[in-house]
Structure formats: C-alpha cells, structure tokens
PDB file of N, CA and C in Angstrom:
ATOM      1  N   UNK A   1     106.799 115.573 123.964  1.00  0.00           N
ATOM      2  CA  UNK A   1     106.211 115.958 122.697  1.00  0.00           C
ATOM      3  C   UNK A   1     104.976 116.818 122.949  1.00  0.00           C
ATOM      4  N   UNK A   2     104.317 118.200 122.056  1.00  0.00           N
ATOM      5  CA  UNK A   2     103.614 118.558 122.265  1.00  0.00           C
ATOM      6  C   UNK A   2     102.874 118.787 121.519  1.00  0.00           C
ATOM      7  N   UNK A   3     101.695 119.125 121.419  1.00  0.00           N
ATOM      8  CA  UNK A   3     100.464 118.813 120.432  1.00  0.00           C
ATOM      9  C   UNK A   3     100.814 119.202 119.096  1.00  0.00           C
ATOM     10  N   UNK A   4     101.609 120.101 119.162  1.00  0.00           N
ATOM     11  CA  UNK A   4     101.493 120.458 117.287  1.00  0.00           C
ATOM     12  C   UNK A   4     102.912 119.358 116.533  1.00  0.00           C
ATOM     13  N   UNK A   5     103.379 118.487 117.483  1.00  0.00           N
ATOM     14  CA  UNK A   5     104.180 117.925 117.065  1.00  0.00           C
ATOM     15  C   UNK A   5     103.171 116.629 116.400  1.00  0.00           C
ATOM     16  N   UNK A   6     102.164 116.215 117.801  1.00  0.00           N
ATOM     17  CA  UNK A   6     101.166 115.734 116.974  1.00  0.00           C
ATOM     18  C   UNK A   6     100.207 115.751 115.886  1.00  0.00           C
ATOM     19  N   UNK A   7      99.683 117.008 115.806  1.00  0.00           N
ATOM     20  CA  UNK A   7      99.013 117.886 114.785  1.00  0.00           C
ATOM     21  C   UNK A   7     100.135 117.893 113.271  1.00  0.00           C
ATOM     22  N   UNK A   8     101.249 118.231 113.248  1.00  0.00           N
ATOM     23  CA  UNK A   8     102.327 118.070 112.057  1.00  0.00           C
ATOM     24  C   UNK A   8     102.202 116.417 111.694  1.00  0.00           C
ATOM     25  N   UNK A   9     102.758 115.478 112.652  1.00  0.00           N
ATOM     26  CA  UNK A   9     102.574 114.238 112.178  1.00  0.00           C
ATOM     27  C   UNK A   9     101.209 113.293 110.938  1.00  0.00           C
ATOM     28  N   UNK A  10      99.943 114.196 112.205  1.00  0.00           N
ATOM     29  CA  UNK A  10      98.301 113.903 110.972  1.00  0.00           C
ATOM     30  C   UNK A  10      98.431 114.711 110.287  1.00  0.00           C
ATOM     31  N   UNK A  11      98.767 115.913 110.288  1.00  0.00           N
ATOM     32  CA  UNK A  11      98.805 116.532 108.478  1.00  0.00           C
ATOM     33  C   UNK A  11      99.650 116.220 107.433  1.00  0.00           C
ATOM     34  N   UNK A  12     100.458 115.554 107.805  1.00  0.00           N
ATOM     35  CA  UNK A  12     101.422 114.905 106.815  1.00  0.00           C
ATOM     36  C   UNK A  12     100.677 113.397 106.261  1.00  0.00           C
ATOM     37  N   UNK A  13     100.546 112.542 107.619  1.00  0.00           N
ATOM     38  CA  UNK A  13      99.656 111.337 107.112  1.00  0.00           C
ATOM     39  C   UNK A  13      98.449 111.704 106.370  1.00  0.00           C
ATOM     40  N   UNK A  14      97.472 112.849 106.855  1.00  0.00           N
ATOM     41  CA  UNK A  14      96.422 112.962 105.870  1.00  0.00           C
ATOM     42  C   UNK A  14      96.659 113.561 104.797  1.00  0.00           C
ATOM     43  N   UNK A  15      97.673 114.381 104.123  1.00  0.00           N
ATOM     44  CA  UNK A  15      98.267 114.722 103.009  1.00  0.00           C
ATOM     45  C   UNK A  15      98.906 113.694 101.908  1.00  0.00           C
ATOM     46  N   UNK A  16      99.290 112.473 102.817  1.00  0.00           N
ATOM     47  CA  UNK A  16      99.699 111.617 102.398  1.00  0.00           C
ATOM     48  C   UNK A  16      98.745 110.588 101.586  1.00  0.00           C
ATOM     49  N   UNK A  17      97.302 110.272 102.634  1.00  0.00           N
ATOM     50  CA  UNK A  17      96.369 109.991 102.627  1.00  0.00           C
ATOM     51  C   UNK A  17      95.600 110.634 101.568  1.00  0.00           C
ATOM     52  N   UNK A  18      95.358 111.628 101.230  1.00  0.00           N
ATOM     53  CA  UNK A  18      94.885 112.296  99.868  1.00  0.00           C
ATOM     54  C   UNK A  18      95.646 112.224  98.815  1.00  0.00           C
ATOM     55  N   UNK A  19      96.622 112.663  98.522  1.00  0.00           N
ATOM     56  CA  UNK A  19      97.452 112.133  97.438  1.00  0.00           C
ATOM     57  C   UNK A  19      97.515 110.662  96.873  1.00  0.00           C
ATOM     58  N   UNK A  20      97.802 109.876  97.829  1.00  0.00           N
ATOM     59  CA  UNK A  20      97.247 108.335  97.378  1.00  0.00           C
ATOM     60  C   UNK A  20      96.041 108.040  96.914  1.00  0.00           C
ATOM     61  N   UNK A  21      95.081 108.956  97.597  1.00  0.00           N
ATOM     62  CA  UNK A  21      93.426 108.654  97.091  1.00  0.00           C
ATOM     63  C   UNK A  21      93.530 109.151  96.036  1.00  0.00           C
ATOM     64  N   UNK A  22      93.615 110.807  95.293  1.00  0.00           N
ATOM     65  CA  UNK A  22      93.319 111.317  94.378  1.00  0.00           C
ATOM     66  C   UNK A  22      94.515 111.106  93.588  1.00  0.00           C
ATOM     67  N   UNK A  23      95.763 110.275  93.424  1.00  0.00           N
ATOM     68  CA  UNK A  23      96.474 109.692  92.345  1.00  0.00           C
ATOM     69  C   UNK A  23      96.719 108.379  92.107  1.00  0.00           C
ATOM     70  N   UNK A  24      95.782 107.458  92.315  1.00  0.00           N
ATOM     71  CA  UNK A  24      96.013 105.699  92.379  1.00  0.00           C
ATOM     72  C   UNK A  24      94.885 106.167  91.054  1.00  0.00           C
ATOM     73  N   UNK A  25      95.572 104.916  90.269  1.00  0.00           N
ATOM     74  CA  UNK A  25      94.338 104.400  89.594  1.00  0.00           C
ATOM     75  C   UNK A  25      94.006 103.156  90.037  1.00  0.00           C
ATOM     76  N   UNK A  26      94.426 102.316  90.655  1.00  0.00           N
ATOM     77  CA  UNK A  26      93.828 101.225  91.436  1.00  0.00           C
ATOM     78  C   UNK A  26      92.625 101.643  92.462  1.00  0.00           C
ATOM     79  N   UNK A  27      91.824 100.688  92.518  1.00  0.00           N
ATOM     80  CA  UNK A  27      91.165 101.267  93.847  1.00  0.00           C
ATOM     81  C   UNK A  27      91.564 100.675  94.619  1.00  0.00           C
ATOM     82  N   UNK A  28      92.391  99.251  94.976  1.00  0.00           N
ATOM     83  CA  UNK A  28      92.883  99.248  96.144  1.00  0.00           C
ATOM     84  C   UNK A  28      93.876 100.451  96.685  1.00  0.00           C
ATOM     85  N   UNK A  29      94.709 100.722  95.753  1.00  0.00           N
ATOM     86  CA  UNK A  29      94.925 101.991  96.347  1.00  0.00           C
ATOM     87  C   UNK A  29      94.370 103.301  97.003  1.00  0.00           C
ATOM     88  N   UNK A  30      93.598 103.572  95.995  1.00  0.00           N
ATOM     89  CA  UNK A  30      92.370 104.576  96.239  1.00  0.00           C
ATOM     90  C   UNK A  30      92.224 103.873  97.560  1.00  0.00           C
ATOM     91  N   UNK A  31      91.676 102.909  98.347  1.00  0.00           N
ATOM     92  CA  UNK A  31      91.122 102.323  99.765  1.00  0.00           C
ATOM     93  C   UNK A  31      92.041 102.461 100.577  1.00  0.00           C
ATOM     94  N   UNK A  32      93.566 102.430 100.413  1.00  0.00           N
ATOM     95  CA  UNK A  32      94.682 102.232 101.266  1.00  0.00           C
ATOM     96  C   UNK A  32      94.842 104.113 101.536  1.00  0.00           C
ATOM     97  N   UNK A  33      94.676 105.276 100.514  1.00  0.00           N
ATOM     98  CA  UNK A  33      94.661 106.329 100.820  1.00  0.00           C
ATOM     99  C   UNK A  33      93.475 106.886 101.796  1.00  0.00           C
ATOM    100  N   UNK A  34      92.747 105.971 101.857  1.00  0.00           N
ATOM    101  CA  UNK A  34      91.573 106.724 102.491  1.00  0.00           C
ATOM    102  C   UNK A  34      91.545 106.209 104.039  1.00  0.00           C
ATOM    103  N   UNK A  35      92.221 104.819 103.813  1.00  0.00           N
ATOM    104  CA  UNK A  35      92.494 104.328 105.204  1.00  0.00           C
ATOM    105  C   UNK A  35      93.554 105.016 106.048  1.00  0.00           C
ATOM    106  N   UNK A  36      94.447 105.690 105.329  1.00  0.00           N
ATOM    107  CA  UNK A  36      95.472 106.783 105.623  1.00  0.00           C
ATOM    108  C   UNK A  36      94.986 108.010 106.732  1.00  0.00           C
ATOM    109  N   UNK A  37      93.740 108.547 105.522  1.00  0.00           N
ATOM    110  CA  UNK A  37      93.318 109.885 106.264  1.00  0.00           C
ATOM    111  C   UNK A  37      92.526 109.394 107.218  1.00  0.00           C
ATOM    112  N   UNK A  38      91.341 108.131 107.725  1.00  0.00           N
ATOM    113  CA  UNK A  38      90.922 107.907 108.896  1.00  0.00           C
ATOM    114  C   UNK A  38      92.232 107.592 109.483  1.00  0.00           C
ATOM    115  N   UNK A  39      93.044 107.421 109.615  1.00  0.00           N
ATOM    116  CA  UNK A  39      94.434 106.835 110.876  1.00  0.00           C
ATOM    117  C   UNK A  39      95.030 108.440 111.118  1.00  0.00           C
ATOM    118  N   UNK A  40      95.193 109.374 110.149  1.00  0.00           N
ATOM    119  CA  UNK A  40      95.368 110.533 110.549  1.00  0.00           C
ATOM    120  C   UNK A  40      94.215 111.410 111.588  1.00  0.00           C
ATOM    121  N   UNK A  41      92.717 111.159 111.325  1.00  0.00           N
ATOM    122  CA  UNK A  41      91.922 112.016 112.242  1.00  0.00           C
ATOM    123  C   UNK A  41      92.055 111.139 113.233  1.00  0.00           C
ATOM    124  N   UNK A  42      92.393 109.903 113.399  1.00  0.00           N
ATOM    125  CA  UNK A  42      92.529 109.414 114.622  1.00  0.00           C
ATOM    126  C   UNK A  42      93.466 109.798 115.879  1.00  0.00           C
ATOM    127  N   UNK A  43      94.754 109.811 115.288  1.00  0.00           N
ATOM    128  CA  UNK A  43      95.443 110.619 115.994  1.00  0.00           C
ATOM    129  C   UNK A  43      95.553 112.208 116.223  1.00  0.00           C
ATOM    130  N   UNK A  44      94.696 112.708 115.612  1.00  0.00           N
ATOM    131  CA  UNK A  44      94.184 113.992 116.157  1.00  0.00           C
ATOM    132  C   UNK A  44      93.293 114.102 116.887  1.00  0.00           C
ATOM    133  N   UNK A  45      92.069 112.930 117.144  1.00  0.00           N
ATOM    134  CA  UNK A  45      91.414 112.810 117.910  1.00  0.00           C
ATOM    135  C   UNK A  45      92.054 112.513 119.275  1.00  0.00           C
ATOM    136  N   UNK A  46      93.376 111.788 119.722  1.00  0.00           N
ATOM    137  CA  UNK A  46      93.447 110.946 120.252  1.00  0.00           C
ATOM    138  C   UNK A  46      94.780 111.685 121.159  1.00  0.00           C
ATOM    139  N   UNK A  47      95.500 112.918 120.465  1.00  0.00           N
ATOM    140  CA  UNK A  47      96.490 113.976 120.625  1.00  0.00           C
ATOM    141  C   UNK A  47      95.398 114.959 121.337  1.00  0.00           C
ATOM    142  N   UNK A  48      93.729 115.274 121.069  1.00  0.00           N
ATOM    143  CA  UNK A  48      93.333 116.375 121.919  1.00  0.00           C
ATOM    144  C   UNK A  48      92.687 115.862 122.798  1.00  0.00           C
ATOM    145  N   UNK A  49      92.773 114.814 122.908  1.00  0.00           N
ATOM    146  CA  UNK A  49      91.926 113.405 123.917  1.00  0.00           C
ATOM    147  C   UNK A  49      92.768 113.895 125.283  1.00  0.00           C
ATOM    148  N   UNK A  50      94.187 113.524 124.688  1.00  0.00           N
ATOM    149  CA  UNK A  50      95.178 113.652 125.919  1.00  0.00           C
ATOM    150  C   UNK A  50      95.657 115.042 126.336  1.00  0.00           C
ATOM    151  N   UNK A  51      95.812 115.763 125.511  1.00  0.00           N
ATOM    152  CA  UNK A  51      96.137 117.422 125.407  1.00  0.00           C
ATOM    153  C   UNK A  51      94.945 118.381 126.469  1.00  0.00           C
ATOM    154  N   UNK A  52      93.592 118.348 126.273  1.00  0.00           N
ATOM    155  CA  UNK A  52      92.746 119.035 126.881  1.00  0.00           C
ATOM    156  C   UNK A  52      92.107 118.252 127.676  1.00  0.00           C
ATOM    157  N   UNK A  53      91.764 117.477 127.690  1.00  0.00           N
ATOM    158  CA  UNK A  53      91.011 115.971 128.706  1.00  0.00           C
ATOM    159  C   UNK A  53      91.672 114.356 129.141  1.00  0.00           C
ATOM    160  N   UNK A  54      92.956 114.883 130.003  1.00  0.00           N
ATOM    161  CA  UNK A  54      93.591 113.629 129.750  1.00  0.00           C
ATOM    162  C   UNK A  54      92.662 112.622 130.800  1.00  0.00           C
ATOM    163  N   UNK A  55      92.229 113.066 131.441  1.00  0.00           N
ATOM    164  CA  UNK A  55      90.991 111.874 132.698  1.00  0.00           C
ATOM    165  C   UNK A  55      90.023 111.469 131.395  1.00  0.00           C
ATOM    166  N   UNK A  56      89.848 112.381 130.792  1.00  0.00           N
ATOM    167  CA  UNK A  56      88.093 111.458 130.220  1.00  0.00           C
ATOM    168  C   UNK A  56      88.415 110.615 128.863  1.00  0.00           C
ATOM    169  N   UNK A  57      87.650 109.761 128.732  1.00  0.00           N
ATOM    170  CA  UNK A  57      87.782 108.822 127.854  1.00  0.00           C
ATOM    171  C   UNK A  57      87.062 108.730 126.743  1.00  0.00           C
ATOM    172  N   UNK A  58      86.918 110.026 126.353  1.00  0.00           N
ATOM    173  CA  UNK A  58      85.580 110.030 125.065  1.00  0.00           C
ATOM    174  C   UNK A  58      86.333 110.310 124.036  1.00  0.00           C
ATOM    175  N   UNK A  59      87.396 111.024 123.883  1.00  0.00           N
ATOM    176  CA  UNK A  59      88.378 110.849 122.596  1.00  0.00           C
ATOM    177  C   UNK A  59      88.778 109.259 122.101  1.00  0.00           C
ATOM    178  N   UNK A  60      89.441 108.494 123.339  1.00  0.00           N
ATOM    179  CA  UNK A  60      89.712 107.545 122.829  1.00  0.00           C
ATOM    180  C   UNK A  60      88.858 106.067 122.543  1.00  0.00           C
ATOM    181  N   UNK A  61      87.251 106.501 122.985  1.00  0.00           N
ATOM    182  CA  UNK A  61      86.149 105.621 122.777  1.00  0.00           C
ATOM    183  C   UNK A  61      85.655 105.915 121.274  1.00  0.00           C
ATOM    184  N   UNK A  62      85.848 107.393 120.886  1.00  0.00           N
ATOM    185  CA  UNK A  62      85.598 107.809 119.845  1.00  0.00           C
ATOM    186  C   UNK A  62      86.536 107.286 118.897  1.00  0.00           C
ATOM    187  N   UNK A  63      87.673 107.795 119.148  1.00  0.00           N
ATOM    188  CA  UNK A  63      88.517 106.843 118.143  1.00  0.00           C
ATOM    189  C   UNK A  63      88.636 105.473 117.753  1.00  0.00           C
ATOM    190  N   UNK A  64      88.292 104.612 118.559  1.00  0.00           N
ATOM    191  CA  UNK A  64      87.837 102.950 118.752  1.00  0.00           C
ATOM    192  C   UNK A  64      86.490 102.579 117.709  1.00  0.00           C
ATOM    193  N   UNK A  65      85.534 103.858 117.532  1.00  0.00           N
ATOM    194  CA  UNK A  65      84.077 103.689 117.201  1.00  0.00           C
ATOM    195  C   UNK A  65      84.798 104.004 115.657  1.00  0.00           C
ATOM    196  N   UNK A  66      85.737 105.057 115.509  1.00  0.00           N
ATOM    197  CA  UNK A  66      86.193 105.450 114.474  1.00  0.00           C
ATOM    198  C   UNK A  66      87.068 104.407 113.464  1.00  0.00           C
ATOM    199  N   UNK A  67      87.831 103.925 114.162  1.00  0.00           N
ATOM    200  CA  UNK A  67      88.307 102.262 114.010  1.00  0.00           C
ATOM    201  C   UNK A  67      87.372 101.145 113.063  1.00  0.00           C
ATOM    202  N   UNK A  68      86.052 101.158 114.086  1.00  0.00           N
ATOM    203  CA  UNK A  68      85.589 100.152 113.889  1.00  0.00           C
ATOM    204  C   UNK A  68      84.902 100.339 112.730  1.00  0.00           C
ATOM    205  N   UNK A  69      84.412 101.664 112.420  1.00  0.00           N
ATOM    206  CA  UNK A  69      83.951 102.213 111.110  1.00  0.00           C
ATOM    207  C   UNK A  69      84.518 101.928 110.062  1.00  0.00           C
ATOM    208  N   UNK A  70      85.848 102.009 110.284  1.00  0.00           N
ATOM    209  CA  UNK A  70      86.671 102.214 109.299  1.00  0.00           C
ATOM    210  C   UNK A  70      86.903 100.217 108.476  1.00  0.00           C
ATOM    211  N   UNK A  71      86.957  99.831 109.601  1.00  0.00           N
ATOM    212  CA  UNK A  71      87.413  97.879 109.326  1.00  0.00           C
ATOM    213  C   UNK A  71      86.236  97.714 108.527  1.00  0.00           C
ATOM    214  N   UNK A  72      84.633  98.444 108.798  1.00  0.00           N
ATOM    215  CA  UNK A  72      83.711  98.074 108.034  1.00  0.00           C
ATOM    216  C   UNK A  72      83.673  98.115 106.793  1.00  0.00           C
ATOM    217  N   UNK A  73      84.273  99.846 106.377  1.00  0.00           N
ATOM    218  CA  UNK A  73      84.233 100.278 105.039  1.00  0.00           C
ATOM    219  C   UNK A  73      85.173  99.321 104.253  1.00  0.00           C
ATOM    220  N   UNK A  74      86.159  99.257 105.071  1.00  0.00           N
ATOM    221  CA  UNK A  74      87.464  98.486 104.389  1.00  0.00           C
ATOM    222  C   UNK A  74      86.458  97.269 103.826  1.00  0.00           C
ATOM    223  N   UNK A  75      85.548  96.686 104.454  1.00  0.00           N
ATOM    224  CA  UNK A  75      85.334  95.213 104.600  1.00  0.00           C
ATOM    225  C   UNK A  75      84.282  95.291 103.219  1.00  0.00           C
ATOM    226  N   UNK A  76      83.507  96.378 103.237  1.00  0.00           N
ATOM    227  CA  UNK A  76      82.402  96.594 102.055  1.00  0.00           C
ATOM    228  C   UNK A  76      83.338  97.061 101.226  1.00  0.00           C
ATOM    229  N   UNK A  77      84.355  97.644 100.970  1.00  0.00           N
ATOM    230  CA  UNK A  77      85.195  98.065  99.540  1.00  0.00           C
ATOM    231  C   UNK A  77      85.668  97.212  99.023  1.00  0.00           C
ATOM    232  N   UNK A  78      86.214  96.753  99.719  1.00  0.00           N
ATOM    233  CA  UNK A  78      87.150  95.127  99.373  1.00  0.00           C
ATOM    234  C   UNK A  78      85.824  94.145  98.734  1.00  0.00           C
ATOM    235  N   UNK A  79      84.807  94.162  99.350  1.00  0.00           N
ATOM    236  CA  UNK A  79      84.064  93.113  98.489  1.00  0.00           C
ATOM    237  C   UNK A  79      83.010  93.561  97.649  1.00  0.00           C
ATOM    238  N   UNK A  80      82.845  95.494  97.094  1.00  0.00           N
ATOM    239  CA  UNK A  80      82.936  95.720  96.182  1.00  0.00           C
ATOM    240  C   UNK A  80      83.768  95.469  94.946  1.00  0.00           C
ATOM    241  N   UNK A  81      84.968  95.795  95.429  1.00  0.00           N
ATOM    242  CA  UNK A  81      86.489  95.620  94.400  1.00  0.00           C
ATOM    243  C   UNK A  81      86.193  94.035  93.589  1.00  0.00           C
ATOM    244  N   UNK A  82      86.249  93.042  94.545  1.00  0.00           N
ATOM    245  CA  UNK A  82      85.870  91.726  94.160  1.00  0.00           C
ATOM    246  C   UNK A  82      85.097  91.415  93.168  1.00  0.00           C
ATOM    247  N   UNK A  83      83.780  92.041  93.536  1.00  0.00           N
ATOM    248  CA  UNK A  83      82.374  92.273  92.787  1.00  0.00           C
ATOM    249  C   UNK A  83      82.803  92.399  91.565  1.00  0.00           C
ATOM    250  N   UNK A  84      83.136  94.089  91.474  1.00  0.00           N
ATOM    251  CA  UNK A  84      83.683  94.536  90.222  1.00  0.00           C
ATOM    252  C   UNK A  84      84.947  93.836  89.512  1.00  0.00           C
ATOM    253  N   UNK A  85      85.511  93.233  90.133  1.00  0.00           N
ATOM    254  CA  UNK A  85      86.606  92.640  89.556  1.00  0.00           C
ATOM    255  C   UNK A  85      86.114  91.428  88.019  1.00  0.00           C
ATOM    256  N   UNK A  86      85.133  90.592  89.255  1.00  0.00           N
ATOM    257  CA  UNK A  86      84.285  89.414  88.902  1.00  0.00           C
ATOM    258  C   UNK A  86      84.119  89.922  87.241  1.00  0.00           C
ATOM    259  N   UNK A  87      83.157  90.977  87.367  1.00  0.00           N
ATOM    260  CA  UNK A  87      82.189  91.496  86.284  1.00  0.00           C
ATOM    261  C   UNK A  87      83.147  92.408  84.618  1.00  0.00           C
ATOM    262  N   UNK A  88      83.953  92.928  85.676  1.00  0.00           N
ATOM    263  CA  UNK A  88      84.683  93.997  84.507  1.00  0.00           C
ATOM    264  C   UNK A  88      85.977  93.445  84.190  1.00  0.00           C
ATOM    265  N   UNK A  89      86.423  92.701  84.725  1.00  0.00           N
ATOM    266  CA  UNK A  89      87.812  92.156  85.156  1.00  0.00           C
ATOM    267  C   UNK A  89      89.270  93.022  84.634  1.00  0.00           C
ATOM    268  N   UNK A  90      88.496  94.032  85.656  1.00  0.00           N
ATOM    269  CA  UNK A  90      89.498  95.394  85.977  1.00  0.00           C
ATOM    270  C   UNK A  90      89.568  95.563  87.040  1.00  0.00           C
ATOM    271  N   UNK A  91      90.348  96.282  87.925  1.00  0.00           N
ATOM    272  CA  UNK A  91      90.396  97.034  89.309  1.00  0.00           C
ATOM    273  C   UNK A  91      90.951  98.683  89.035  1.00  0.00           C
ATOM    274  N   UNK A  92      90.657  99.224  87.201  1.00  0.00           N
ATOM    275  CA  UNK A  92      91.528 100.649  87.460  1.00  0.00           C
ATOM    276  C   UNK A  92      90.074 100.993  87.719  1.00  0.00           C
ATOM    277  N   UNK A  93      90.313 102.309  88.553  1.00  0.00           N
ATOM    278  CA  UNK A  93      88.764 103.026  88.349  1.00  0.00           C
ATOM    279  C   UNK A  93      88.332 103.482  87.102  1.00  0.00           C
ATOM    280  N   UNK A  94      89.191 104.338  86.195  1.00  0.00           N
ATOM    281  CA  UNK A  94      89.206 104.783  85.267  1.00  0.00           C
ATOM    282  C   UNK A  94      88.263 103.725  83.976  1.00  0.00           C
ATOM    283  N   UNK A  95      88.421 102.770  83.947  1.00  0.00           N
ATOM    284  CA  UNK A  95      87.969 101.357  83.343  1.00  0.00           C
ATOM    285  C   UNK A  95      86.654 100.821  83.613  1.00  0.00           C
ATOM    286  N   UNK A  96      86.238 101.150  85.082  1.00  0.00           N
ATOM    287  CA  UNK A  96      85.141 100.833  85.306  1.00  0.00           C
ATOM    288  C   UNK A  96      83.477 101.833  84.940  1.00  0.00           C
ATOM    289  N   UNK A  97      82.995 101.347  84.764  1.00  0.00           N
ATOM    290  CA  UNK A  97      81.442 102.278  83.779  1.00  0.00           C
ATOM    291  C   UNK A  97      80.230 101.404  84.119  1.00  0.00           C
ATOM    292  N   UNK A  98      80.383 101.275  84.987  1.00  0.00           N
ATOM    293  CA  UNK A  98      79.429 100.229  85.682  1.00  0.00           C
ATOM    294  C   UNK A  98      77.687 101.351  85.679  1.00  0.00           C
ATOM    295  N   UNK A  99      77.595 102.417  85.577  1.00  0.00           N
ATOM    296  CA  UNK A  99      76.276 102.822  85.536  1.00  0.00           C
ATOM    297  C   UNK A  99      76.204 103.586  84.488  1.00  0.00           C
ATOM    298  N   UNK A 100      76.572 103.708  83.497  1.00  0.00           N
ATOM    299  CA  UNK A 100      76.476 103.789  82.302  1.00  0.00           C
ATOM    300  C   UNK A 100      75.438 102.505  81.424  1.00  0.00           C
ATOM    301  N   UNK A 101      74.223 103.430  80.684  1.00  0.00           N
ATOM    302  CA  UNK A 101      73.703 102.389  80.230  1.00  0.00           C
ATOM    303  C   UNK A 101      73.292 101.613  78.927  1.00  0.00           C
TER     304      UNK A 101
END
C-alpha cells in the first residue's frame, strides 16, 4: 500500500467526520463526528510517520499525545452533555440556549 492509498482512506474518514459533525442534531453525535476527524489526522500522521521517517518515532508519539487529547475532550463533552441534559432535558443542540439571558 502506498501513501495516497493512505491519504484517500483519512479523507474519506474526515469527510465522513464532518458531515456527522455539521448534520447531527444530537450532540452525541456532533462528538462521535469529531472523534472521526481526530482518528482521520491520526492516520495521516501516522502514514507520513512511516512514509518519510520510518526509524523515528515522533509521528507515532505524536499521535499517542493526539489520542490522549482526544479521550480528554471526549471525557469533558460527555460530562458537559450530562450537565446539559440535567438542566434542559434535551441533548438536540438546536434546543439548547443556555447563554441566552
């Protein structure tokens, strides 16, 4: 396989990944699209990791850091969602008006 086979694969997942974000009215959805497009730059990170530097290990330390970023956001959205759930007892975005005063 060669890089643009990799490169085709993340533009499809991050295409995929945007479309889910910018057409959910859920926000768990909205979160599951966005978790999409970080798993897509990952493997583009991780395709030129091996493609131009297959000895060094800073693509795939980067991608790991990128990972771990990502479990965080997941971890603060999700217990936003909750939050808001609690209060509005909605999850569409559209529904929520939370700074409106």
């Amino acid at each position: 396989m060669s890089l643009e086979h990799y490169l085709t694969v993340s533009a499809l997942l991050f295409l995929i990944g945007m479309f889910g974000a910018l057409t959910r009215r859920n926000i768990i959805g909205i979160l599951m699209g966005i978790e999409l497009m970080f798993n897509a730059a990952n493997i583009n990170l991780v395709a030129f990791n091996r493609f131009l530097y297959p000895q060094a290990l800073l693509g795939n330390l980067v991608t790991l850091f990128t990972i771990a970023v990502a479990a965080a956001e997941i971890v603060v959205g999700l217990a936003l969602v909750i939050s808001i759930y609690r209060s509005v007892n909605t999850i569409y975005a559209e529904d929520i008006n939370l700074l409106k005063g």
